[in-house]
Protein backbone atom coordinates (compact mmCIF):
# COMPACT_ATOMS: atom_id res chain seq x y z
CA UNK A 1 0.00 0.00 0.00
CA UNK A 2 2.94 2.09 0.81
CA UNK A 3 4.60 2.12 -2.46
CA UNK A 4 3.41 5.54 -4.00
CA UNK A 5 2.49 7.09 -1.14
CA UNK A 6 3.20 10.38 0.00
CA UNK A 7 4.07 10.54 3.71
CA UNK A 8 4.31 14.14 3.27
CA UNK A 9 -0.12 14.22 3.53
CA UNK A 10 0.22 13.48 7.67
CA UNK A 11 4.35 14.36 8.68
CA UNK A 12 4.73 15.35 11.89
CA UNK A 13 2.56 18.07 12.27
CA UNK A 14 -0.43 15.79 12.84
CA UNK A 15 0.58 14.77 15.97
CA UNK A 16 -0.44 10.98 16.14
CA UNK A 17 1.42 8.68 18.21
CA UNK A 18 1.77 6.13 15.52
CA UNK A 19 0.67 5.02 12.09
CA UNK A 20 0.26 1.86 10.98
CA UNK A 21 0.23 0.72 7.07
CA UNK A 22 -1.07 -2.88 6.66
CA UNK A 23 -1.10 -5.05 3.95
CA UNK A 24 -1.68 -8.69 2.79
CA UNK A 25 -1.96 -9.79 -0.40
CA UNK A 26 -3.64 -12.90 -0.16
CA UNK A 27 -6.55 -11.72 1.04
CA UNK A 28 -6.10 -7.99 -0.33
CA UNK A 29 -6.73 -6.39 2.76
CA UNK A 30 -4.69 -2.51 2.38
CA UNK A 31 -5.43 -0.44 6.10
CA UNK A 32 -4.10 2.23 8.00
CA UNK A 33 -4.63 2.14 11.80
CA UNK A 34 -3.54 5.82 13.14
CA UNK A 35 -3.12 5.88 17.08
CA UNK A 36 -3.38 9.60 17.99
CA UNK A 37 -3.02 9.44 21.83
CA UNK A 38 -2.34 6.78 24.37
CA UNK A 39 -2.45 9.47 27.46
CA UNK A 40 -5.17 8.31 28.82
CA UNK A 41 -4.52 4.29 27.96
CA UNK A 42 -4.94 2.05 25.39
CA UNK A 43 -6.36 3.58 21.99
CA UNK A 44 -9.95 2.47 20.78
CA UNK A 45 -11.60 3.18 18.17
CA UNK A 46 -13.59 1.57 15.29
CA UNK A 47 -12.84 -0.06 12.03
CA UNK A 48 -14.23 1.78 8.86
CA UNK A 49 -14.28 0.26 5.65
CA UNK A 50 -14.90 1.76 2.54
CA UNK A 51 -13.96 2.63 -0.87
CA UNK A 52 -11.27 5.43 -0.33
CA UNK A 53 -10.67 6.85 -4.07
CA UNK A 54 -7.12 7.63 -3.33
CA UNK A 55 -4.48 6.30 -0.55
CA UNK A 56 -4.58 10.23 0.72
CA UNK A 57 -7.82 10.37 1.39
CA UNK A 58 -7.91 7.47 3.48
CA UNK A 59 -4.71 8.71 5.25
CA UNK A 60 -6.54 11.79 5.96
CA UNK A 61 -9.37 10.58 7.08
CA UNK A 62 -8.30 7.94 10.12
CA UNK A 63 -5.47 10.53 11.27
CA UNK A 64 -8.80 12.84 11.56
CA UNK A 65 -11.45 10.31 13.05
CA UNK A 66 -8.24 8.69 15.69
CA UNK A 67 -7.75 12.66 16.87
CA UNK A 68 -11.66 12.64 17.25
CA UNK A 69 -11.20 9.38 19.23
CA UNK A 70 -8.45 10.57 21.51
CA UNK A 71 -11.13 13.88 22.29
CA UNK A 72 -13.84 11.49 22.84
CA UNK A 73 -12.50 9.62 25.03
CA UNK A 74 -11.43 12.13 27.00
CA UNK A 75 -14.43 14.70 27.56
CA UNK A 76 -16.61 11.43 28.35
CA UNK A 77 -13.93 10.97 31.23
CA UNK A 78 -12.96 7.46 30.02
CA UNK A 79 -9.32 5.87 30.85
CA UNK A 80 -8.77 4.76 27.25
CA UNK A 81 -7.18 6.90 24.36
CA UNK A 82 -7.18 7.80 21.08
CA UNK A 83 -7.02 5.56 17.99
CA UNK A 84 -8.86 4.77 14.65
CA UNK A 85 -8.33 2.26 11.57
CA UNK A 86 -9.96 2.11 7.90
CA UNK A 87 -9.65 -0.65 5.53
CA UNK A 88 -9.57 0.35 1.97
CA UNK A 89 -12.32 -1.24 -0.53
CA UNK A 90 -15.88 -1.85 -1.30
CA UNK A 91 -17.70 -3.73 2.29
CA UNK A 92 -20.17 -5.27 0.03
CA UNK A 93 -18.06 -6.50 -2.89
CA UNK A 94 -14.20 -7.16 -1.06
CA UNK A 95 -15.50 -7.92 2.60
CA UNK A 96 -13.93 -11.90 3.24
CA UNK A 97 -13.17 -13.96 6.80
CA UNK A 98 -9.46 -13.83 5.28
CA UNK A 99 -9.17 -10.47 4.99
CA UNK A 100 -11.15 -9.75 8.47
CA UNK A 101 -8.59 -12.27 10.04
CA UNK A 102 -5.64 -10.65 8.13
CA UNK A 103 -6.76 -7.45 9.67
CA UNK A 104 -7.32 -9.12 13.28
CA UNK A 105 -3.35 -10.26 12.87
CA UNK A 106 -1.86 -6.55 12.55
CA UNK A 107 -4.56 -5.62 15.21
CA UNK A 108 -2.59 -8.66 17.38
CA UNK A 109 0.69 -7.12 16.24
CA UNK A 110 0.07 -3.91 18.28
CA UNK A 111 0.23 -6.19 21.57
CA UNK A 112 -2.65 -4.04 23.00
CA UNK A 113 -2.34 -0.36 22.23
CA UNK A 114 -5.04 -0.49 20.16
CA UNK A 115 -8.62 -1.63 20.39
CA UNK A 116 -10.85 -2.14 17.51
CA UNK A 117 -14.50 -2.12 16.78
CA UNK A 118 -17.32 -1.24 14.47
CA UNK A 119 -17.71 1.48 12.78
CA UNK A 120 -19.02 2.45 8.74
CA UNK A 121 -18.55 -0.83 6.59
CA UNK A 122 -18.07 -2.92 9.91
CA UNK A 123 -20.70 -5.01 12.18
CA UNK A 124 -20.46 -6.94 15.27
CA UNK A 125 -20.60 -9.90 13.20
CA UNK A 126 -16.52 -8.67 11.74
CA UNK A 127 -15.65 -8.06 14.81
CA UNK A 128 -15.88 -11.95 16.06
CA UNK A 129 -14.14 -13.03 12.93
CA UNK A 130 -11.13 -10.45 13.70
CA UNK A 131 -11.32 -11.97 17.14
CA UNK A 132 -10.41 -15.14 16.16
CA UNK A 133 -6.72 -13.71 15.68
CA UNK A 134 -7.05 -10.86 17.86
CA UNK A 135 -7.64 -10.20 21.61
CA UNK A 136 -8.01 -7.03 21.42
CA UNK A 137 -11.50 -6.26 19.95
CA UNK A 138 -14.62 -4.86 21.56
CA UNK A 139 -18.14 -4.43 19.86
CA UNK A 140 -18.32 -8.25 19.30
CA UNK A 141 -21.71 -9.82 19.11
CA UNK A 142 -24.13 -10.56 21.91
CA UNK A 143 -23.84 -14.34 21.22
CA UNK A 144 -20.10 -14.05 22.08
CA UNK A 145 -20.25 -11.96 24.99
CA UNK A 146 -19.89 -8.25 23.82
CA UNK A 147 -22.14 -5.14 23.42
CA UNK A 148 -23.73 -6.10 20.05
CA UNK A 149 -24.87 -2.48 17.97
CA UNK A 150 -23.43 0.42 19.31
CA UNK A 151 -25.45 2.56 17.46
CA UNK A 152 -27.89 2.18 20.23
CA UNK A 153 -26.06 4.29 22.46
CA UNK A 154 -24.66 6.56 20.21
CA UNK A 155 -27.96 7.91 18.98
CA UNK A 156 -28.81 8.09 22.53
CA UNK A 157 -25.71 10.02 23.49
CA UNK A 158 -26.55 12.06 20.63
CA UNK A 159 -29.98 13.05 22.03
CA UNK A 160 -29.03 13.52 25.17
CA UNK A 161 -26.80 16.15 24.00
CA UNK A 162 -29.59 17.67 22.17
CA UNK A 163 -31.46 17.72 24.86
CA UNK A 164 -28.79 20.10 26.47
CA UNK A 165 -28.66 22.52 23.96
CA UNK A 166 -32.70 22.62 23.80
CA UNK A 167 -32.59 23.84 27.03
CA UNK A 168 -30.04 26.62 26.82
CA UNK A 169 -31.55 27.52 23.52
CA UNK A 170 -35.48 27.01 24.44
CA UNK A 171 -35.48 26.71 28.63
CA UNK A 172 -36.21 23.42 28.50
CA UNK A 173 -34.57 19.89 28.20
CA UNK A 174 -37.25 18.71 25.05
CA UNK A 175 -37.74 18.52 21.89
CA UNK A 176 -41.05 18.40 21.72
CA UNK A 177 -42.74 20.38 18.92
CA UNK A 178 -39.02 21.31 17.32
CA UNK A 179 -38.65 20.42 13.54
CA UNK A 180 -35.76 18.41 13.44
CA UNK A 181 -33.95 17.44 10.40
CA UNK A 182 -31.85 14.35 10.25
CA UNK A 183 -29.41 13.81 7.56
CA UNK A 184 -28.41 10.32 6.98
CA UNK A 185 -30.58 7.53 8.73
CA UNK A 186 -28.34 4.21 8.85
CA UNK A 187 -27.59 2.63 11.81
CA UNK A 188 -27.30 5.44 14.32
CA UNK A 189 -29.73 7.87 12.56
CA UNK A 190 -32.42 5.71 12.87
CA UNK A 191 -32.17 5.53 16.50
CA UNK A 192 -32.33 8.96 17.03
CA UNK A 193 -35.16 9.06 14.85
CA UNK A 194 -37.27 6.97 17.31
CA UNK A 195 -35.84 8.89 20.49
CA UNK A 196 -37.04 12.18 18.88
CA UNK A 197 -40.84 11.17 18.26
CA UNK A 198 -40.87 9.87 21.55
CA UNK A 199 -40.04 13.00 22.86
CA UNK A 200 -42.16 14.71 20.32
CA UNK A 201 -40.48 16.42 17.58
CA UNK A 202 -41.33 16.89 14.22
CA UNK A 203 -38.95 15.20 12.50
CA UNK A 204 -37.72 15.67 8.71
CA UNK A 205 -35.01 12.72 7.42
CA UNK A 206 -32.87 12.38 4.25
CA UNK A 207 -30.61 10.00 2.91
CA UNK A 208 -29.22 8.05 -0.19
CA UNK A 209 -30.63 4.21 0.77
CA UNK A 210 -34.22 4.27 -0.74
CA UNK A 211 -34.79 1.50 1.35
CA UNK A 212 -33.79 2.93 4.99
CA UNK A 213 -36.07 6.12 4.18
CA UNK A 214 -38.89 3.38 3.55
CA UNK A 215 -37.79 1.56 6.38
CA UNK A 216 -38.76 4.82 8.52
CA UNK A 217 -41.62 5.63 6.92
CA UNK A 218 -42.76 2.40 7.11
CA UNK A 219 -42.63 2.71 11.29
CA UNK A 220 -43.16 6.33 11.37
CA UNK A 221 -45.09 7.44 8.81
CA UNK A 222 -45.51 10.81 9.70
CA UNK A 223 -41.80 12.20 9.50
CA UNK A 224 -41.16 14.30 6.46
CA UNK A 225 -38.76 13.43 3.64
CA UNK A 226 -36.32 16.11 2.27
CA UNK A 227 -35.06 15.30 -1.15
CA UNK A 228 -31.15 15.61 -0.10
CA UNK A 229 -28.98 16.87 2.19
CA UNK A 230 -28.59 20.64 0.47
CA UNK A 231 -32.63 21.04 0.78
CA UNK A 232 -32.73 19.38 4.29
CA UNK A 233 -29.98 22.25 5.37
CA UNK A 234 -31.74 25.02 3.68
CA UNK A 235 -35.31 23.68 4.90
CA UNK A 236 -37.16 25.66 8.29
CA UNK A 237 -35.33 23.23 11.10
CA UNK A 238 -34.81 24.05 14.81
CA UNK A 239 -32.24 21.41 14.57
CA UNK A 240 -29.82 20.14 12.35
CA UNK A 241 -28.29 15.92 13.17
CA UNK A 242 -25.82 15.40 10.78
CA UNK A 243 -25.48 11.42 11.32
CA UNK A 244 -23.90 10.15 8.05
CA UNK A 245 -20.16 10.93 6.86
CA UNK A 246 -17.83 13.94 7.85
CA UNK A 247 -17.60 17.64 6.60
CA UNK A 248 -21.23 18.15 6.67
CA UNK A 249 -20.76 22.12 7.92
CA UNK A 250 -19.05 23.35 5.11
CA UNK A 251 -18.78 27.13 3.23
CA UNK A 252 -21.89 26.62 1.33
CA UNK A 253 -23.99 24.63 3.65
CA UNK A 254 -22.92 27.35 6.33
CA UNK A 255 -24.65 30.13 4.57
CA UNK A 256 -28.39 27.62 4.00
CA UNK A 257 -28.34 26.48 7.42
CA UNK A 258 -32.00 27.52 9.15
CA UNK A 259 -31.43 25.84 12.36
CA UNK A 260 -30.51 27.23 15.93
CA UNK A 261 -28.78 23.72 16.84
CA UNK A 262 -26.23 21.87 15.28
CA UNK A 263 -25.99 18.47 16.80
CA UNK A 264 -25.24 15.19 15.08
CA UNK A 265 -23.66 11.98 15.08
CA UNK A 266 -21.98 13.02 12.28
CA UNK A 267 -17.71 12.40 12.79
CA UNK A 268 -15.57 15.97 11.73
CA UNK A 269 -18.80 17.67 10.87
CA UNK A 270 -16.81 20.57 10.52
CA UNK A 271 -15.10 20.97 6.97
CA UNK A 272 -12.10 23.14 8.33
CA UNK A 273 -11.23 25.24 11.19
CA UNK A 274 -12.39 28.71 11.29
CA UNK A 275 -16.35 27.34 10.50
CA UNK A 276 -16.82 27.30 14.16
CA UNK A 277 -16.23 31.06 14.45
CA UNK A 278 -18.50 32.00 11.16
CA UNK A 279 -21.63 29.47 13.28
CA UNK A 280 -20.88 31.47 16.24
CA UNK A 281 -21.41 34.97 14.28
CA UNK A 282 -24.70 33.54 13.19
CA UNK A 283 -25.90 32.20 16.87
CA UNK A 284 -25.90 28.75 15.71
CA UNK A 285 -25.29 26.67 18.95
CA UNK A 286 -22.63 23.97 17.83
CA UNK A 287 -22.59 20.96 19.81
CA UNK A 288 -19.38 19.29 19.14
CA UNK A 289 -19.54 16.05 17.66
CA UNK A 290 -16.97 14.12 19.67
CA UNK A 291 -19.13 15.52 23.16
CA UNK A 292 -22.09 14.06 21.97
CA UNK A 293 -21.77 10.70 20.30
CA UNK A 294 -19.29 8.88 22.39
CA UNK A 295 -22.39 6.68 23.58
CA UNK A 296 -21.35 3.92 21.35
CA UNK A 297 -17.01 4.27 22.91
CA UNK A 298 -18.54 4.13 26.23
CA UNK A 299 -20.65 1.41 25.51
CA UNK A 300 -18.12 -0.91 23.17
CA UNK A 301 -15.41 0.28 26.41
CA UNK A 302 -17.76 -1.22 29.03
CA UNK A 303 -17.13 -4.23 27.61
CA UNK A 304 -13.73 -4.32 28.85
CA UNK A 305 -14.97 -4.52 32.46
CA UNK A 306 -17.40 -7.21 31.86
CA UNK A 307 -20.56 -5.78 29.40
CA UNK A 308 -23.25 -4.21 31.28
CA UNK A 309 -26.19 -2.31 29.22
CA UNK A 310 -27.38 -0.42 32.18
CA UNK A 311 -23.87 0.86 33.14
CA UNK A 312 -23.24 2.16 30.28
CA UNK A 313 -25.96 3.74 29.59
CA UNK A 314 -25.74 5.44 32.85
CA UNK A 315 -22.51 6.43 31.21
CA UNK A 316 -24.35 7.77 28.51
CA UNK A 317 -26.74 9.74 30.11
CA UNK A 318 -24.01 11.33 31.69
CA UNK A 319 -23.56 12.93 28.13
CA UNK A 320 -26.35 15.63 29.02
CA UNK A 321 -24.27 17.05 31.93
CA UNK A 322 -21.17 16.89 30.17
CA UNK A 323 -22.38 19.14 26.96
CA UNK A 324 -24.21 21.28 29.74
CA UNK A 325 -20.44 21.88 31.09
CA UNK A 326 -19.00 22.24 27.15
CA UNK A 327 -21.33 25.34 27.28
CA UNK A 328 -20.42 26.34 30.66
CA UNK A 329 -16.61 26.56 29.76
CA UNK A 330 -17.67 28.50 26.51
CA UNK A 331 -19.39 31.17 28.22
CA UNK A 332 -16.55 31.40 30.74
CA UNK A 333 -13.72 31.60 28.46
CA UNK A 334 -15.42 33.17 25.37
CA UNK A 335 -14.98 30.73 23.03
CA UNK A 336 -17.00 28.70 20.49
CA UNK A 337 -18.13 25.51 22.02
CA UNK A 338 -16.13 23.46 19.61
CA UNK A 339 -13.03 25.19 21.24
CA UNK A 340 -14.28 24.76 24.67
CA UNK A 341 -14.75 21.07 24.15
CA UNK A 342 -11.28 20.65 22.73
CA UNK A 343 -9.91 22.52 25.72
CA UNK A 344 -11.35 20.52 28.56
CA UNK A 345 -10.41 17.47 26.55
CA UNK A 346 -6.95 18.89 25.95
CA UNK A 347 -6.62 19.44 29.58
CA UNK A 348 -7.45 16.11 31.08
CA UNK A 349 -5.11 14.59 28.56
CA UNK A 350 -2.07 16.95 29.47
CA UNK A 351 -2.87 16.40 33.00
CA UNK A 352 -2.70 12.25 33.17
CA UNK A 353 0.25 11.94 30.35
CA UNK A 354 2.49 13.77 32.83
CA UNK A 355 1.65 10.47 34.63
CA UNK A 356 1.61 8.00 32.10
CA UNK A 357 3.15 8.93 28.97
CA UNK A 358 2.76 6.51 26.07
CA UNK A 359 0.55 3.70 27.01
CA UNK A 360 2.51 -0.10 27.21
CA UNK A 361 0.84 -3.05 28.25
């Protein structure tokens, strides 16, 4: 995988611990694991797999979802830090058990500093096959003793985070009667769906499946259907869940955007720094995406200590305090709530690697 590639698109200025390039040929798996931080302990993070166009862009995008990881881990106050992987090609058409055990074996190589799960292109399902050369994999299936979907927590991180913002927005901790627009409903998106018209929202979806908008419909028939993304942004929301791939806040989308809360699932929803100063201007309320859907790292982390669903999602609950405290620190310090969060995660990492340093098993 490494033979044209340009090590110039990370050098040193990303900051990452350690990157991994992996490669078998047998089975053609090509992956990059990235390890941003190990502060805090041993790096976990998911597995994404999917059909990178270029070896750059799939560079670029685990150095920036393992960073996310490392943040994540930290604001939700867990002892675990920072790390990410993607395997390069199409889930549906290159997805084998050789490759998935291929994978498992450079996993094993790492001899603990990093954890893998599920993530886009990945299921529980994987993650038992790269246990069967690994032992160090969490979001394995409920038949074999792990957490099963982390999606369930996620979304319900995710809400509870909205809930947050709804009440320094609104004065109160609901969404009821808020139009709600939620841009990609696959496995966490569809969650939140059913957490919002519990609560009571009017809720307004998009996404590129045809059959997981009929799949939604089909249970709740009465959400509304934007026809993509661009007229869900531009459409009369109260808030905006960005729950598919990154860079969903961009220069154009920016400028559309009719909601008073941004809060997603959504990894890197921001396209590039300097976006969370132009929301800001606007009185968009941000909620950082690493604050509010670490539900499925503390969930897939739990596991760890023995899986319990109710811990964890006492864990995940805990979300709504933490955001309330993202906002807290942003008021304090003056600062856009996506620099807030990265400062309180910033500091709890600075604070334990003075004790630790780089994580060893």
């Amino acid at each position: 995988m490494t033979d044209s590639f340009d090590f110039s698109v990370f050098g040193r200025s990303s900051g990452h611990e350690q990157v991994v390039f992996c490669q078998d040929q047998a089975s053609g798996l090509r992956a990059v694991i990235a390890i941003y931080s190990t502060a805090l302990g041993p790096g976990l993070g998911g597995t994404r797999f999917y059909p990178y166009a270029t070896e750059a862009e799939a560079v670029r995008d685990v150095l920036n979802l393992s960073r996310g990881m490392a943040y994540k881990a930290a604001l939700a106050g867990l002892d675990l830090g920072g790390a990410k992987a993607v395997i390069v090609g199409n889930p549906l058409l290159d997805k084998s058990e050789a490759l998935l055990r291929a994978y498992g074996r450079f996993v094993q190589s790492l001899n603990g500093r990093y954890y893998t799960a599920c993530d886009v292109g990945t299921c529980s399902e994987d993650m038992d096959i790269v246990a069967r050369e690994c032992d160090f994999v969490t979001g394995r299936s409920v038949e074999h003793g792990g957490a099963g979907d982390s999606s369930v927590l996620t979304a319900y991180g995710v809400f509870q985070g909205m809930r947050a913002a709804a009440e320094v927005t609104w004065g109160e901790p609901t969404l009821r009667d808020r139009r709600v627009g939620v841009a990609g409903i696959g496995k966490v998106g569809r969650h939140l769906v059913r957490h919002l018209i519990e609560d009571g929202a009017k809720v307004c979806i998009t996404d590129v499946y045809g059959p997981a908008l009929a799949s939604i419909l089909g249970t709740y028939p009465q959400v509304e259907v934007a026809l993509d993304s661009d007229a869900l942004v531009a459409s009369d929301l109260d808030v905006y869940a960005p729950c598919a791939l990154g860079d969903a806040i961009n220069d154009l989308s920016v400028k559309q955007l009719q909601a008073r809360i941004i809060c997603g699932a959504a990894n890197n929803q921001l396209a590039h720094p300097g976006l969370e100063d132009v929301l800001e201007s606007r009185g968009i309320l941000y909620v950082p995406d690493f604050c509010v859907n670490s539900g499925g790292l503390i969930q897939v982390a739990d596991e760890l200590e023995g899986f319990s669903f109710d811990r964890a999602e006492a864990a995940a609950t805990r979300i709504y305090d933490t955001t309330k405290h993202v906002f807290e620190v942003a008021a304090a310090e003056q600062v856009p709530t996506a620099v807030a969060a990265s400062r309180i995660a910033e500091r709890r990492m600075a604070d334990i690697s003075r004790l630790r340093g780089v994580w060893l098993r």
